[in-house]
C-alpha atoms as a PDB file:
ATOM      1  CA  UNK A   1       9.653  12.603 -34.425  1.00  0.00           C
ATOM      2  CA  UNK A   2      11.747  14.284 -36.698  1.00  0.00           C
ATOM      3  CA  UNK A   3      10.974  12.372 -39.849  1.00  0.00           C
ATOM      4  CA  UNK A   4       7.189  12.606 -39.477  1.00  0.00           C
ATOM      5  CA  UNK A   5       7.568  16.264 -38.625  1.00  0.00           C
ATOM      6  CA  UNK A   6       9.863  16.816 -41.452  1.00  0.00           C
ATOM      7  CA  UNK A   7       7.681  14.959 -43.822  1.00  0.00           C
ATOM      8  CA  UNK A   8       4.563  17.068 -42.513  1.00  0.00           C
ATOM      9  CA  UNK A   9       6.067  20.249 -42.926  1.00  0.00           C
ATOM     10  CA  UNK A  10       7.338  19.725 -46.666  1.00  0.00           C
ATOM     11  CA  UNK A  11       3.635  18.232 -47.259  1.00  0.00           C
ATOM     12  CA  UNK A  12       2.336  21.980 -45.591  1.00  0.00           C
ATOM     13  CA  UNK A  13       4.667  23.503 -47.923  1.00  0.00           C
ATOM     14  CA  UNK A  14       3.831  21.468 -50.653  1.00  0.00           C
ATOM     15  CA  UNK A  15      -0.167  22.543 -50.502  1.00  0.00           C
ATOM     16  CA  UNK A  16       0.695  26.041 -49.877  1.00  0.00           C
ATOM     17  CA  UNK A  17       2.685  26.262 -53.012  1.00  0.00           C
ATOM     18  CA  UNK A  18       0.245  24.352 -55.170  1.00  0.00           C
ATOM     19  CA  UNK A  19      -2.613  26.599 -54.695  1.00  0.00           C
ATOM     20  CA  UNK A  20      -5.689  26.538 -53.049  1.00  0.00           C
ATOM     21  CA  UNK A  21      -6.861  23.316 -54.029  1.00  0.00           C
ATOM     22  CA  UNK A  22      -3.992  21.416 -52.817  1.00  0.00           C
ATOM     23  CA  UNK A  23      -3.876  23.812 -49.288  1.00  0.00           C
ATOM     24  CA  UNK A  24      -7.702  22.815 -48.690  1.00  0.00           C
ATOM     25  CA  UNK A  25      -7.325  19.036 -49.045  1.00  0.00           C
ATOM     26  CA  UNK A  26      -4.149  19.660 -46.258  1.00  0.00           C
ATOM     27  CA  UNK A  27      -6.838  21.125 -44.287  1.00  0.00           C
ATOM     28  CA  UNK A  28      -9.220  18.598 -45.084  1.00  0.00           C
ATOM     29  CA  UNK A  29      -6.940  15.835 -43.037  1.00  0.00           C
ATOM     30  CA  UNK A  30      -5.601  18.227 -40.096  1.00  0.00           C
ATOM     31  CA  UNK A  31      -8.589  20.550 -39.227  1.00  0.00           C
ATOM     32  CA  UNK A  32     -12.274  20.445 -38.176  1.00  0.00           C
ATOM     33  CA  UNK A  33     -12.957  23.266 -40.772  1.00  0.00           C
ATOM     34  CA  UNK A  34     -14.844  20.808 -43.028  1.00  0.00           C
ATOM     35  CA  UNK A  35     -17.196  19.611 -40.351  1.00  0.00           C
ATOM     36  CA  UNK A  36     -16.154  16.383 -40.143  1.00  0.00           C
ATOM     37  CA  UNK A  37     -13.330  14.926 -38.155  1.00  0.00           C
ATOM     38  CA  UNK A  38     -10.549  13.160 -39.975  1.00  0.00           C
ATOM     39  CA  UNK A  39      -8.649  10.825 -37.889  1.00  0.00           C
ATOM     40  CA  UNK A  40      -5.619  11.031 -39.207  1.00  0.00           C
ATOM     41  CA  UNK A  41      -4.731  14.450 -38.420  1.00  0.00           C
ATOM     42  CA  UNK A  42      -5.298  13.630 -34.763  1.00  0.00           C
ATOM     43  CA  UNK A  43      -3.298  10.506 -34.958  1.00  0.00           C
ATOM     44  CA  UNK A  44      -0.376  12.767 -36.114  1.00  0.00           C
ATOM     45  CA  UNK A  45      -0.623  15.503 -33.689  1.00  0.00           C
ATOM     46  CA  UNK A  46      -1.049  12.877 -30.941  1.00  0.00           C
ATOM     47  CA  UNK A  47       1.711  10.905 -31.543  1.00  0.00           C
ATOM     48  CA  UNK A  48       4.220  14.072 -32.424  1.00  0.00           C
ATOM     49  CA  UNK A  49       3.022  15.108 -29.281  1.00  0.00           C
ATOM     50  CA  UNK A  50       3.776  11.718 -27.467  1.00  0.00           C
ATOM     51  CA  UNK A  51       7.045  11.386 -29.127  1.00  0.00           C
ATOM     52  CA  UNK A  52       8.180  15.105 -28.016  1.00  0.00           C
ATOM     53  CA  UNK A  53       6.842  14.501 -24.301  1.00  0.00           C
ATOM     54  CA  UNK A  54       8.687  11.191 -23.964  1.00  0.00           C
ATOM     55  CA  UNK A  55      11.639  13.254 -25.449  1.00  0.00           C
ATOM     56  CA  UNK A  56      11.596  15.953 -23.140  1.00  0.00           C
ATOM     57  CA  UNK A  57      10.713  13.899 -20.132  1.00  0.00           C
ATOM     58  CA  UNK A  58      14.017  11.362 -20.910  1.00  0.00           C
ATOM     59  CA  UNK A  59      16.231  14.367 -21.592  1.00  0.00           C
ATOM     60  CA  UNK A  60      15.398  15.792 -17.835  1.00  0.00           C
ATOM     61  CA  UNK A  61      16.112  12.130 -16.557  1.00  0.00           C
ATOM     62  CA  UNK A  62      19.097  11.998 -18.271  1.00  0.00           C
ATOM     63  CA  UNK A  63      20.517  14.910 -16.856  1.00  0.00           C
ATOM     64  CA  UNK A  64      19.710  13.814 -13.803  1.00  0.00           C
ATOM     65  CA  UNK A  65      22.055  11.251 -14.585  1.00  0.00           C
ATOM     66  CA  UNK A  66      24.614  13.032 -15.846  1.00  0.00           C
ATOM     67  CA  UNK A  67      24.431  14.742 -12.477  1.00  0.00           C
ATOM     68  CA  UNK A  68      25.419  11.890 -10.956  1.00  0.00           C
ATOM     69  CA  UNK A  69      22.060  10.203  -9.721  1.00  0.00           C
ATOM     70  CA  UNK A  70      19.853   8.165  -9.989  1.00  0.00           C
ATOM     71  CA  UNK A  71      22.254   4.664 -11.357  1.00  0.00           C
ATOM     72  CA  UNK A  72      20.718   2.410  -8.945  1.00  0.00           C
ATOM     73  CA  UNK A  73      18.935  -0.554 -10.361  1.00  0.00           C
ATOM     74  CA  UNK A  74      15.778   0.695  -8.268  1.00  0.00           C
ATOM     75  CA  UNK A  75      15.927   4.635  -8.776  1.00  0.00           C
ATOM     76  CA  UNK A  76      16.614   4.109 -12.369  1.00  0.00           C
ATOM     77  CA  UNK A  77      13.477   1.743 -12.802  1.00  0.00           C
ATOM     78  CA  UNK A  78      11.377   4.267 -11.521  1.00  0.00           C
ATOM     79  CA  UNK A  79      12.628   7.321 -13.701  1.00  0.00           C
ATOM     80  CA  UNK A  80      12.177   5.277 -16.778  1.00  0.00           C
ATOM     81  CA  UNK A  81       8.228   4.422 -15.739  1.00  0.00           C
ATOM     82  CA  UNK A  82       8.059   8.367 -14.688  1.00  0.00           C
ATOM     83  CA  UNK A  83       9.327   9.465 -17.903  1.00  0.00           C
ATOM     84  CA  UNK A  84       6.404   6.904 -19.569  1.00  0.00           C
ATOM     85  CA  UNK A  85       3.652   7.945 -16.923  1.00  0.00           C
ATOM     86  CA  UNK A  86       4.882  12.063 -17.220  1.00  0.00           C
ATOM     87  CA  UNK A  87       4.675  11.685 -21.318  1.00  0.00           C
ATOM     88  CA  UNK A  88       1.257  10.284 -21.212  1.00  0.00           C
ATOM     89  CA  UNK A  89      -0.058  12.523 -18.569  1.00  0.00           C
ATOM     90  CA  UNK A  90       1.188  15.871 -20.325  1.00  0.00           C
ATOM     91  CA  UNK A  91       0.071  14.530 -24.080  1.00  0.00           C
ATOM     92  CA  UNK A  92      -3.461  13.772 -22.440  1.00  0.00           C
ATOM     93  CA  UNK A  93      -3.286  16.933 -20.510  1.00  0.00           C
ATOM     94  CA  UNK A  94      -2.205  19.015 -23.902  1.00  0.00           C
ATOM     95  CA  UNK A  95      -4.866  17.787 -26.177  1.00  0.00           C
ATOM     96  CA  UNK A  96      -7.789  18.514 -23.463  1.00  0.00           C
ATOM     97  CA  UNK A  97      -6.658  22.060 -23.408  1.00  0.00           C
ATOM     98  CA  UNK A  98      -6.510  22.146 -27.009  1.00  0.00           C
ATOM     99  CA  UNK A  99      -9.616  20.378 -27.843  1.00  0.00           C
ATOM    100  CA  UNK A 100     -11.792  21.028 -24.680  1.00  0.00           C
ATOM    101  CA  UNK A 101      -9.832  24.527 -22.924  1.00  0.00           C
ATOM    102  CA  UNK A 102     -10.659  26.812 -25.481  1.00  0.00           C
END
């Protein structure tokens, strides 16, 4: 997550710095504004989002741990699925707002 990101932000940079060319074809992958959807940009934003959903959703079960529960063989099975089923559900749930909600 934080190499991608990092990577995509010095790439924004990058485009804004080198004029408006450069800042168009940056559009060009990661917005609709051309009128044709590019793949790629949603692949990105997807999986970022994926990546900082599973993040998030194993931090809360780890402090759930660290609270003392949740180590048995059974419990701890189940928060790991949850923290698979709770990434997927808020990604999809994210990018329907985004795309659909507004």
């Amino acid at each position: 997550m934080a190499t991608v990101g990092t990577l995509l932000v010095v790439w924004w940079l990058a485009a804004l710095a080198g004029g408006p060319a450069s800042y168009d074809a940056f559009l060009d992958v990661f917005t609709y504004a051309s009128g044709k959807l590019n793949a790629l940009g949603y692949v990105f934003g997807i999986g970022l989002t994926l990546a900082f959903f599973q993040h998030m959703a194993s931090g809360i079960r780890h402090f759930v741990l660290d609270a003392g529960a949740g180590y048995e063989l059974k419990s701890n099975r189940i928060w790991a699925q949850s923290t698979l089923v709770a990434s997927v559900a808020l990604t999809a749930a994210y990018w329907a707002y985004l795309l659909v909600g507004k």
